[in-house]
Every structure is written in C-alpha cells, then in structure tokens.
PDB file of N, CA and C in Angstrom:
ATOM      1  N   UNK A   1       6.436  -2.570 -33.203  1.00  0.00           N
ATOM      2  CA  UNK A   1       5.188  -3.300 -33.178  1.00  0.00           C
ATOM      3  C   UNK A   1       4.768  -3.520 -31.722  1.00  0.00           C
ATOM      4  N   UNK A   2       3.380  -3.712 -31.305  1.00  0.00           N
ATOM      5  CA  UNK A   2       2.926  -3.445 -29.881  1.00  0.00           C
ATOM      6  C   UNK A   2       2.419  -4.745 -29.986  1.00  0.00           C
ATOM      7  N   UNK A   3       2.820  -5.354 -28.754  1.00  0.00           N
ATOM      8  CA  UNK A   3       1.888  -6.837 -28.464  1.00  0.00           C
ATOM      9  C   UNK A   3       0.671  -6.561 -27.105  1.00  0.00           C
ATOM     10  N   UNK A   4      -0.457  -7.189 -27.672  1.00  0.00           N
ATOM     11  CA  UNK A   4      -1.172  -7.399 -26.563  1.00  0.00           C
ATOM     12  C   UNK A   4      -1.102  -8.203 -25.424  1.00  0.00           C
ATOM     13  N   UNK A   5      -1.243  -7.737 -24.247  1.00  0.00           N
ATOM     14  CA  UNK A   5      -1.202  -8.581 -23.454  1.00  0.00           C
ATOM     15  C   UNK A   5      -2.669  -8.911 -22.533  1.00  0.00           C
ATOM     16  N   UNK A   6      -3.396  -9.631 -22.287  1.00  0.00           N
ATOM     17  CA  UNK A   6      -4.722 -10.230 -21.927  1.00  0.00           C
ATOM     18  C   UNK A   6      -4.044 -10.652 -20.565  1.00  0.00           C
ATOM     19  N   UNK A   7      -5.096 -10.596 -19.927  1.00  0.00           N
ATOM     20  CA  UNK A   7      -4.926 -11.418 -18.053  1.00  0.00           C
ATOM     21  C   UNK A   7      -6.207 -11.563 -17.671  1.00  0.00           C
ATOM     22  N   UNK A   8      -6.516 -12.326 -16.955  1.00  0.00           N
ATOM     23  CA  UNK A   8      -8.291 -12.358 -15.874  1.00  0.00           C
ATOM     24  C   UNK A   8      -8.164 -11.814 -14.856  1.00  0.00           C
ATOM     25  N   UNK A   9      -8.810 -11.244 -14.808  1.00  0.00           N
ATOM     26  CA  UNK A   9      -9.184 -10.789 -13.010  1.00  0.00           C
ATOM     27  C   UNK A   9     -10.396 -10.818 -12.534  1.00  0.00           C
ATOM     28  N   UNK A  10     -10.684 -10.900 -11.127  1.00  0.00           N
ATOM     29  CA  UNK A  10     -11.921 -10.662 -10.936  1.00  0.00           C
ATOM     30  C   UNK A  10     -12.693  -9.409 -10.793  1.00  0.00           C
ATOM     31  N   UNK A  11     -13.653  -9.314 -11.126  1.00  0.00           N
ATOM     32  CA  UNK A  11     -14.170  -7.831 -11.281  1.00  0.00           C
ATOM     33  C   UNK A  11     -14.151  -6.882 -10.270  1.00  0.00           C
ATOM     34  N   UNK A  12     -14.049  -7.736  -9.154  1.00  0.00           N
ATOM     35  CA  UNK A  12     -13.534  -6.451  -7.885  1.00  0.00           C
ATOM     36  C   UNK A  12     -12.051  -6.088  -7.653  1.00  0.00           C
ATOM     37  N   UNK A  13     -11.267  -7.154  -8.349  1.00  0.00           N
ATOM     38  CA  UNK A  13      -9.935  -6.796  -8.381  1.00  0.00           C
ATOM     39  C   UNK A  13      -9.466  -5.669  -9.166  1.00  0.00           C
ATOM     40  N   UNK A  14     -10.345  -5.873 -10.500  1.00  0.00           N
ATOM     41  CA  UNK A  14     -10.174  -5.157 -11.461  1.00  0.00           C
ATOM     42  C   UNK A  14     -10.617  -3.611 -10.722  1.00  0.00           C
ATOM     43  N   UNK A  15     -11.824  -3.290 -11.108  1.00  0.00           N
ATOM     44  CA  UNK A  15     -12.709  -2.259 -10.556  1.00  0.00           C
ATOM     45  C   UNK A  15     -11.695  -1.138  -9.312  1.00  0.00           C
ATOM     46  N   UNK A  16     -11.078  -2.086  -8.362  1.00  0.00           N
ATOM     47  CA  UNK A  16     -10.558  -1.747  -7.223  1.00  0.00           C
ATOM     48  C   UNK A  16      -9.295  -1.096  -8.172  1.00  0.00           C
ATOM     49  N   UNK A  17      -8.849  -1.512  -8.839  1.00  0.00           N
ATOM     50  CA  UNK A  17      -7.134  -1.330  -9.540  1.00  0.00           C
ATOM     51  C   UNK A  17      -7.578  -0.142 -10.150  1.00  0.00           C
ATOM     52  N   UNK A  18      -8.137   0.033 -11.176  1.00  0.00           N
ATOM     53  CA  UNK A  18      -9.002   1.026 -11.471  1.00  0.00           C
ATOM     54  C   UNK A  18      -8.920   2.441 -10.863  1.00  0.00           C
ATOM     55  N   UNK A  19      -9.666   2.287  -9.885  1.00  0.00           N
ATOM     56  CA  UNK A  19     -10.210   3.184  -9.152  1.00  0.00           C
ATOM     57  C   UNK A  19      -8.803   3.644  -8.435  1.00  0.00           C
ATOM     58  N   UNK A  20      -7.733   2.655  -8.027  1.00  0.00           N
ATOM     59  CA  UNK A  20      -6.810   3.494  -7.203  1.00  0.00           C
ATOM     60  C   UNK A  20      -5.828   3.807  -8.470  1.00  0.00           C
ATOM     61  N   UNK A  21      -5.490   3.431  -9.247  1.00  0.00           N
ATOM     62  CA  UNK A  21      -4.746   3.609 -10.774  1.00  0.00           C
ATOM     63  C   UNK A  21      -5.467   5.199 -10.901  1.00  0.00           C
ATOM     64  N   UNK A  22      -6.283   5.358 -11.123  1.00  0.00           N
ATOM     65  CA  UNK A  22      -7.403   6.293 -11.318  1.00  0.00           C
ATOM     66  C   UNK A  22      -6.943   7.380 -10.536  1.00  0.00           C
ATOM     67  N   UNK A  23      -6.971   7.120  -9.210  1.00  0.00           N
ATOM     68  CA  UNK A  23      -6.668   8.181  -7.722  1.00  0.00           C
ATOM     69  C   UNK A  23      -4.996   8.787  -7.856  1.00  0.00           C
ATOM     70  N   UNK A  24      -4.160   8.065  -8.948  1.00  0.00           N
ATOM     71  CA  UNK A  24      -3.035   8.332  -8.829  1.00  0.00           C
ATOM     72  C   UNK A  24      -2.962   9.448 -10.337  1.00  0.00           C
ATOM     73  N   UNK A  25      -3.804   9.539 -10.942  1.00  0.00           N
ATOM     74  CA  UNK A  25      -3.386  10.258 -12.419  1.00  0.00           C
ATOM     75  C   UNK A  25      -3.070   9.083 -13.926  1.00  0.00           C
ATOM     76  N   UNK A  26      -3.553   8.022 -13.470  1.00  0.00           N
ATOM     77  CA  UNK A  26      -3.365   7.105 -14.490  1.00  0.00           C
ATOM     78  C   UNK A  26      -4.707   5.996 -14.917  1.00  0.00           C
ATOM     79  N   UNK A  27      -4.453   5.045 -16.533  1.00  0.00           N
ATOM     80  CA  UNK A  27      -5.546   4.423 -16.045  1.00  0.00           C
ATOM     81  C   UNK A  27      -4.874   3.127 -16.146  1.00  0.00           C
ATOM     82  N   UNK A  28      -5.423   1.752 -15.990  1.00  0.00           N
ATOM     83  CA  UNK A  28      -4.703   0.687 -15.874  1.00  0.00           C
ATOM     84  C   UNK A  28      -3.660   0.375 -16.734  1.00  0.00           C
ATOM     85  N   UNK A  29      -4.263   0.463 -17.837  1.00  0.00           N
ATOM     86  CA  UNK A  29      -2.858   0.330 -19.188  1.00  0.00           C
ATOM     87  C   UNK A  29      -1.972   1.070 -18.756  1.00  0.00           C
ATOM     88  N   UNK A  30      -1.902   1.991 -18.484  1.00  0.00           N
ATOM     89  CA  UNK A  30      -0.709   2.823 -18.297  1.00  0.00           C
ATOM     90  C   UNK A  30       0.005   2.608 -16.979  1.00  0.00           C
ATOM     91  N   UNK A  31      -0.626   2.099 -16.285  1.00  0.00           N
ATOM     92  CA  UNK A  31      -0.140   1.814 -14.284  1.00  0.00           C
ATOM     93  C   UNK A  31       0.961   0.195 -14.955  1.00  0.00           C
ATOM     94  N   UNK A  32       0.204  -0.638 -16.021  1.00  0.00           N
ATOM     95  CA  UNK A  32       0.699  -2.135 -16.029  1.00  0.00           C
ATOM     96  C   UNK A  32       2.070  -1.869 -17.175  1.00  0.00           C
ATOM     97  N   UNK A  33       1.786  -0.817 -18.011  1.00  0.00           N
ATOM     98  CA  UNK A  33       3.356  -0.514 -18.539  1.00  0.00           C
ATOM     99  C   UNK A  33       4.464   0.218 -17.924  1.00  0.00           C
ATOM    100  N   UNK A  34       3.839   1.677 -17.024  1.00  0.00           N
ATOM    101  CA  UNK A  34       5.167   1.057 -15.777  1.00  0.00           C
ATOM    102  C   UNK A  34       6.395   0.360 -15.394  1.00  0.00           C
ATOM    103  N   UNK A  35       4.700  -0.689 -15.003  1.00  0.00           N
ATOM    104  CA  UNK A  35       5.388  -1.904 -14.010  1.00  0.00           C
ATOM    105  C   UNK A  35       6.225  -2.189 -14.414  1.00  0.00           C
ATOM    106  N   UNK A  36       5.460  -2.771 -15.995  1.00  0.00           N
ATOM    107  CA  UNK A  36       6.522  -3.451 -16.524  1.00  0.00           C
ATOM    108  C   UNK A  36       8.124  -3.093 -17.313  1.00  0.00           C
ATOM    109  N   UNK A  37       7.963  -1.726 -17.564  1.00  0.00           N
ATOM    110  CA  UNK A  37       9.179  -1.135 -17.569  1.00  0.00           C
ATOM    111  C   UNK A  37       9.891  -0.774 -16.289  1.00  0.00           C
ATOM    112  N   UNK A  38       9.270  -0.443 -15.071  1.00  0.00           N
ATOM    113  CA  UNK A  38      10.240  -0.327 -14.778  1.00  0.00           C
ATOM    114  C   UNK A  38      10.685  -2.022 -14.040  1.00  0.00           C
ATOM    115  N   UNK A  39      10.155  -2.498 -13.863  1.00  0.00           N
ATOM    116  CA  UNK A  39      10.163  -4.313 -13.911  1.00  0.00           C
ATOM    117  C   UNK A  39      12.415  -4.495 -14.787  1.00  0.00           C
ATOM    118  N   UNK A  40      11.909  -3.804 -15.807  1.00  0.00           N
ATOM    119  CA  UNK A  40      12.760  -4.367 -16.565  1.00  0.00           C
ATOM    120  C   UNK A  40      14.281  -3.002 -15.822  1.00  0.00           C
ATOM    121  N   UNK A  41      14.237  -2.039 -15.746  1.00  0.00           N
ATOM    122  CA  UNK A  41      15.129  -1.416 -15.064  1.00  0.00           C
ATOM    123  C   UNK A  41      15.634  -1.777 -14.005  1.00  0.00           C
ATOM    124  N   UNK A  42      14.825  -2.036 -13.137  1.00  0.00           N
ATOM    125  CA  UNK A  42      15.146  -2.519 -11.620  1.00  0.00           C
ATOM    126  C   UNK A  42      15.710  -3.831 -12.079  1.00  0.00           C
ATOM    127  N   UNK A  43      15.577  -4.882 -12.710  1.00  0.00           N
ATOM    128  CA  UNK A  43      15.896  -6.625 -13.086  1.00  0.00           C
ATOM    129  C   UNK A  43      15.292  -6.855 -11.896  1.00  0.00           C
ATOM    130  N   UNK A  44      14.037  -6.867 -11.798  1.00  0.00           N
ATOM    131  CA  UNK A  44      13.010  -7.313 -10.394  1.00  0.00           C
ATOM    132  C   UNK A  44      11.512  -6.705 -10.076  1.00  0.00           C
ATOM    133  N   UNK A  45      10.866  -7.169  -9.439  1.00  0.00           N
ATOM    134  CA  UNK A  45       9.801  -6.417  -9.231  1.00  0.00           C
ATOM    135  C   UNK A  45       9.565  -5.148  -8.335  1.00  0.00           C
ATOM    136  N   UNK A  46      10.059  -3.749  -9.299  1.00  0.00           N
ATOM    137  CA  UNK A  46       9.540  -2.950  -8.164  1.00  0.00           C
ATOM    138  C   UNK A  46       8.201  -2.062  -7.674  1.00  0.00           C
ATOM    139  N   UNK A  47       8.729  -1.332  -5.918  1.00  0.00           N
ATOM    140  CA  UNK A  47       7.136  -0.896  -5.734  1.00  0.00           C
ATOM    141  C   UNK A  47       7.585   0.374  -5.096  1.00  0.00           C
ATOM    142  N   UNK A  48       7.469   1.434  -4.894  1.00  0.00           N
ATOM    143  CA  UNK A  48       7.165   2.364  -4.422  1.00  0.00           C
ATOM    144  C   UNK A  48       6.132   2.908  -4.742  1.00  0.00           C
ATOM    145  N   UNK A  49       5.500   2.828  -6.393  1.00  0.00           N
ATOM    146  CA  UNK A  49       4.058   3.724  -6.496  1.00  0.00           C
ATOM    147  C   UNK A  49       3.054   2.859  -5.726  1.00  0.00           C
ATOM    148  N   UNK A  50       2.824   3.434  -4.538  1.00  0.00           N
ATOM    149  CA  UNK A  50       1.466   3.138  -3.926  1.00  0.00           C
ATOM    150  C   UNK A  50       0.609   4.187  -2.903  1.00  0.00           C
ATOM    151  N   UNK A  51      -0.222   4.268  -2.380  1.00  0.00           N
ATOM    152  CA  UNK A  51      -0.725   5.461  -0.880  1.00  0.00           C
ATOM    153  C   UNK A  51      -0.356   4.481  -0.299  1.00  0.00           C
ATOM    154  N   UNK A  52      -0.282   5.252   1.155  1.00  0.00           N
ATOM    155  CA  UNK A  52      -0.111   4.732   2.242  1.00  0.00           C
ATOM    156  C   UNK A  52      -1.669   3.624   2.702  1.00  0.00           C
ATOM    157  N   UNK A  53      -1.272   2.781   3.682  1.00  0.00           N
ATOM    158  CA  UNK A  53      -2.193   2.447   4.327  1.00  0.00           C
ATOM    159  C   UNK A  53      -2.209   2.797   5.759  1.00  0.00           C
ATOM    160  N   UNK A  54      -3.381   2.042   6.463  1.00  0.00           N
ATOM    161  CA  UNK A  54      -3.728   2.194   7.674  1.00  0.00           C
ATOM    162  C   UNK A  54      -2.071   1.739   8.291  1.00  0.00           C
ATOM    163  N   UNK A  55      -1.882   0.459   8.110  1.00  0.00           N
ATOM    164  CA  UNK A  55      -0.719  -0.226   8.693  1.00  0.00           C
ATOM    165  C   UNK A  55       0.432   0.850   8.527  1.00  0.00           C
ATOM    166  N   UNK A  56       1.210   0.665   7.143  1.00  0.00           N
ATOM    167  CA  UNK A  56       1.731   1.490   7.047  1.00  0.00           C
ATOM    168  C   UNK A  56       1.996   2.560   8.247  1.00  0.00           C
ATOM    169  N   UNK A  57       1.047   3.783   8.360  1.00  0.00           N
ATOM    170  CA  UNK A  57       0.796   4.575   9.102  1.00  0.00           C
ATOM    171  C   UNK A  57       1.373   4.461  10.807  1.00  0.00           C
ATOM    172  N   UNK A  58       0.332   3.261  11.140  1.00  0.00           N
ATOM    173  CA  UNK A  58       0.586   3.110  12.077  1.00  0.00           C
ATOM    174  C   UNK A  58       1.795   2.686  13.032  1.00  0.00           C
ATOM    175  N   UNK A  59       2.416   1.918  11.812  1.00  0.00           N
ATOM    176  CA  UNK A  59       3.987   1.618  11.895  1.00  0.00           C
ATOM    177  C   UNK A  59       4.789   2.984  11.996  1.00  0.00           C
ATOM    178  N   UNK A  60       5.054   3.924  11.311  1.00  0.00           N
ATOM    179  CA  UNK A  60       5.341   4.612  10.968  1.00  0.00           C
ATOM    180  C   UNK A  60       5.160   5.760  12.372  1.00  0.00           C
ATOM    181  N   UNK A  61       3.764   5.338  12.974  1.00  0.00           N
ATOM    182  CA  UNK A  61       3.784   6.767  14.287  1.00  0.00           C
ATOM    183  C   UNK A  61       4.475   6.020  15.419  1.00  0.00           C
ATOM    184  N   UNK A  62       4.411   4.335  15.911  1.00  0.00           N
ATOM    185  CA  UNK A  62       4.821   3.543  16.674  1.00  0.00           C
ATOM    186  C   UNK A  62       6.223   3.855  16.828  1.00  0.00           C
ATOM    187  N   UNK A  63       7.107   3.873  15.445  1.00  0.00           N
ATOM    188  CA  UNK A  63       8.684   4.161  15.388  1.00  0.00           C
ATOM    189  C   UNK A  63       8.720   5.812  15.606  1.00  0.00           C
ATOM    190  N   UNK A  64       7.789   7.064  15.539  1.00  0.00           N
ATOM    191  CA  UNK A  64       7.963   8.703  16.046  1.00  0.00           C
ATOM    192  C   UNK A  64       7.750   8.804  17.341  1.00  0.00           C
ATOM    193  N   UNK A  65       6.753   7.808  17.619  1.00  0.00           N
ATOM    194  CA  UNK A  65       7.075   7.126  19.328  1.00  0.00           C
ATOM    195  C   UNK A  65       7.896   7.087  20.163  1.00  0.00           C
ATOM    196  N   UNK A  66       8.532   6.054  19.673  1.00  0.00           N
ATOM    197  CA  UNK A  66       9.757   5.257  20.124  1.00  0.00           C
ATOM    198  C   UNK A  66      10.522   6.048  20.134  1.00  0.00           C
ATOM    199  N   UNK A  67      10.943   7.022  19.239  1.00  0.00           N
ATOM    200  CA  UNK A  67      12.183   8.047  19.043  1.00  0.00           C
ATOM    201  C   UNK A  67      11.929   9.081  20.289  1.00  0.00           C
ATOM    202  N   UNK A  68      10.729   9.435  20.063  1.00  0.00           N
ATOM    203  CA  UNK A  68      10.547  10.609  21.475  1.00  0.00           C
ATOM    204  C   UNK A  68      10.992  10.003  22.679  1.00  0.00           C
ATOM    205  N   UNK A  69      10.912   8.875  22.942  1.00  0.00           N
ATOM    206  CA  UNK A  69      11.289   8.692  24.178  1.00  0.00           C
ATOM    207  C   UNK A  69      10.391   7.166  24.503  1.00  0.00           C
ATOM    208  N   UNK A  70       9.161   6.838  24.293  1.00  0.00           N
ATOM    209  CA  UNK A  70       8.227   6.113  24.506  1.00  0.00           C
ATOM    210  C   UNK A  70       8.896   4.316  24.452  1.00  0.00           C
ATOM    211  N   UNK A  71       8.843   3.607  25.298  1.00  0.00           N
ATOM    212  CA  UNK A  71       9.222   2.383  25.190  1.00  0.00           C
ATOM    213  C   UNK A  71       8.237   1.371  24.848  1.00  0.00           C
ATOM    214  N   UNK A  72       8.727   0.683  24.125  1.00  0.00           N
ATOM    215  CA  UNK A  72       7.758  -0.443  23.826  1.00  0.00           C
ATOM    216  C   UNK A  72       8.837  -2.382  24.624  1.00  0.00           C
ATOM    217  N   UNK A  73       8.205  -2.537  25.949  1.00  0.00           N
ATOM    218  CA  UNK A  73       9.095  -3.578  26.726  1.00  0.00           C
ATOM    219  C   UNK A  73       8.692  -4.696  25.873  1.00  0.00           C
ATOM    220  N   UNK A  74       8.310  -5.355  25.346  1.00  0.00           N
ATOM    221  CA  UNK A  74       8.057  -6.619  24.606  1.00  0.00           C
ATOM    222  C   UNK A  74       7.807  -6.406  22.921  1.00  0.00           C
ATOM    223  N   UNK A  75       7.499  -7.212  22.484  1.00  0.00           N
ATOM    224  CA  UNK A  75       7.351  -7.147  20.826  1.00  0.00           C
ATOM    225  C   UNK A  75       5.231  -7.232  21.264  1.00  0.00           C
ATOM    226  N   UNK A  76       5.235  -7.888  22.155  1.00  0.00           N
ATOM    227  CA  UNK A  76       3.942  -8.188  22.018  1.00  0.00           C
ATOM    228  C   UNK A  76       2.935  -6.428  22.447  1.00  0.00           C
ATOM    229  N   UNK A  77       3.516  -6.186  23.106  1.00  0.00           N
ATOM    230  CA  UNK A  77       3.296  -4.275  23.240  1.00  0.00           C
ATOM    231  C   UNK A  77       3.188  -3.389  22.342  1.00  0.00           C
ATOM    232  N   UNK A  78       3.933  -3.727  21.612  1.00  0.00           N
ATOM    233  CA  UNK A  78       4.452  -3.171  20.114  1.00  0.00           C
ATOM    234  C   UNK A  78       3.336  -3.446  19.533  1.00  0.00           C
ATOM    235  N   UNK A  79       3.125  -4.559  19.121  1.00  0.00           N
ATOM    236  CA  UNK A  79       2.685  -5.392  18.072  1.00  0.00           C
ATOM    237  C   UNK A  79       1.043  -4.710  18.544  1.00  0.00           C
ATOM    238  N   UNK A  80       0.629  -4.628  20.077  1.00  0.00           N
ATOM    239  CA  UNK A  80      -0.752  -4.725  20.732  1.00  0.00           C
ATOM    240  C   UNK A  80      -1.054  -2.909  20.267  1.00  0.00           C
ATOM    241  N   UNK A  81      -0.279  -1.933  20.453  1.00  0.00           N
ATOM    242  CA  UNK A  81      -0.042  -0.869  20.009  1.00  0.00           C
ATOM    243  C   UNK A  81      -0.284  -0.362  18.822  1.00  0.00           C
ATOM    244  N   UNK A  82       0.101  -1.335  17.734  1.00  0.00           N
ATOM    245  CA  UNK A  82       0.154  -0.913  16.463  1.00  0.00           C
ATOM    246  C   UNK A  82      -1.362  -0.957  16.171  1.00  0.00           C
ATOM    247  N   UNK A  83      -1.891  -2.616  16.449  1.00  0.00           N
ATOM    248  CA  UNK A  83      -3.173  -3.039  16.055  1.00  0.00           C
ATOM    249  C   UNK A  83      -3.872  -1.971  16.654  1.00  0.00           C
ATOM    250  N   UNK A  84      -3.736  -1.433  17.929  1.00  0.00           N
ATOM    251  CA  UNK A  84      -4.979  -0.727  18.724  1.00  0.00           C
ATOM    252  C   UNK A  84      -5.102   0.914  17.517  1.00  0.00           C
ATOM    253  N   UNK A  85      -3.603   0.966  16.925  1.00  0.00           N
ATOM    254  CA  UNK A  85      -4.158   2.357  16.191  1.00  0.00           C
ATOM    255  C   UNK A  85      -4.960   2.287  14.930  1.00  0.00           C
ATOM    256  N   UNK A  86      -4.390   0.816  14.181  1.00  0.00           N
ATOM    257  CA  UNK A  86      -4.955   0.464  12.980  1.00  0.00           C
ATOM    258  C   UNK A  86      -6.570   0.217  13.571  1.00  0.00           C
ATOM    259  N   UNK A  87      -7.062  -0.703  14.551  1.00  0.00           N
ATOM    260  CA  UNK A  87      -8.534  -0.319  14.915  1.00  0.00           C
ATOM    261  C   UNK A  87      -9.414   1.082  14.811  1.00  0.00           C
ATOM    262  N   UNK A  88      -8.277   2.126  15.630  1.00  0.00           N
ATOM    263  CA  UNK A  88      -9.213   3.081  15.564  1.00  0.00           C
ATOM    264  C   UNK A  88      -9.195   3.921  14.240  1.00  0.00           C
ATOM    265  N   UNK A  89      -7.945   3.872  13.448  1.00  0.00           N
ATOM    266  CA  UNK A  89      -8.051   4.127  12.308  1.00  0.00           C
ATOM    267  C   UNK A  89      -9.746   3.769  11.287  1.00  0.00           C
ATOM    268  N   UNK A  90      -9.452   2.395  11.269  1.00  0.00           N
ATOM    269  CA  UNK A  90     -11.083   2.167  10.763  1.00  0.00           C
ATOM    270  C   UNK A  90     -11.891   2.617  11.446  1.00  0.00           C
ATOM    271  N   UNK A  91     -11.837   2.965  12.586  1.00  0.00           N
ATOM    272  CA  UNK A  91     -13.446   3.273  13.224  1.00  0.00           C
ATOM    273  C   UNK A  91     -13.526   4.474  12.734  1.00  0.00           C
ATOM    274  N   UNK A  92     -12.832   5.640  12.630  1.00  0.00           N
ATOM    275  CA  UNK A  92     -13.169   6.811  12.181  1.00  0.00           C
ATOM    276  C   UNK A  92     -13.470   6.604  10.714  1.00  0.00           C
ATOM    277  N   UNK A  93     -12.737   5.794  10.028  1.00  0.00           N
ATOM    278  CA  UNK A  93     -13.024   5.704   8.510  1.00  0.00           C
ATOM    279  C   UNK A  93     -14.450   5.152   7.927  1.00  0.00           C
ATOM    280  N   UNK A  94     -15.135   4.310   9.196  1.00  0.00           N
ATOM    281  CA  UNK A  94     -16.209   4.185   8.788  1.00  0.00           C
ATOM    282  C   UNK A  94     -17.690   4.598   9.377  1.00  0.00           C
ATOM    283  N   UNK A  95     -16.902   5.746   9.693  1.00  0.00           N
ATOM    284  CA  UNK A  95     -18.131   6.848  10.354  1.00  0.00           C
ATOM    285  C   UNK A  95     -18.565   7.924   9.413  1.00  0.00           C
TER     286      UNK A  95
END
C-alpha cells in the first residue's frame, strides 16, 4: 500500500526543484523517493546527487592551485581568492 505524502513550499522553491530535478533525468516524486530511500540506507541524510556550483568550483581550482605550487600566506588570501573567482564566475554567467 502507498502513502501520500503532502509538504508546502513556496512556488519558487518548488518551480526551482523542478527544473533542476528535471536537468538531472527525473521529476520531483521521483528525486523525493530517492531521498528518502536512500535516507533510509545511509541511517542519515544523504547528498551526493547534486551539479556543481560556482563555489564548489572555485574551491576545487584554489586546492589545483595550491598543489601546483601556488601559496596561499593567510586564510584571508585564500578566502579573498576564492570570492574573486566566484565573482567573475557570475559575471560571465550573466552576460
């Protein structure tokens, strides 16, 4: 027997879930049973299905950086580094 399950959202939450549920090969019902199975495998909430983001990313070239050789002397360098790529990230994205 199948139980329903009901939730609120707001319509841009929704819409947005949607649309990236959508971008992955699925539609929401199917993204929220998943979860919730695999919810119940893991005994916790897990996440790996997602895209990347800007951050993400930028984290990610900061540490291919660092490995080549590139120093980062403070956290605040780091930190000033990351933001400056996630900036230009959006600027191209909204051109």
């Amino acid at each position: 027997m199948a139980k329903t399950i009901q939730i609120r959202v707001d319509d841009q939450l929704k819409d947005s879930a949607d649309l990236l549920f959508s971008s992955l090969g699925l539609d929401t019902s199917t993204a929220i049973r998943m979860f919730l199975v695999a919810s119940m495998e893991e005994g916790g909430i897990p996440f790996p299905v997602k895209r990347r983001n800007g951050r993400d990313i930028a984290i990610k070239e900061a540490i291919s950086r660092r490995k080549s050789g590139a120093r980062f002397y403070t956290i605040e360098e780091c930190l000033s580094d990351m933001d400056g790529a996630i900036t230009e990230e959006s600027a191209h994205a909204t051109v």
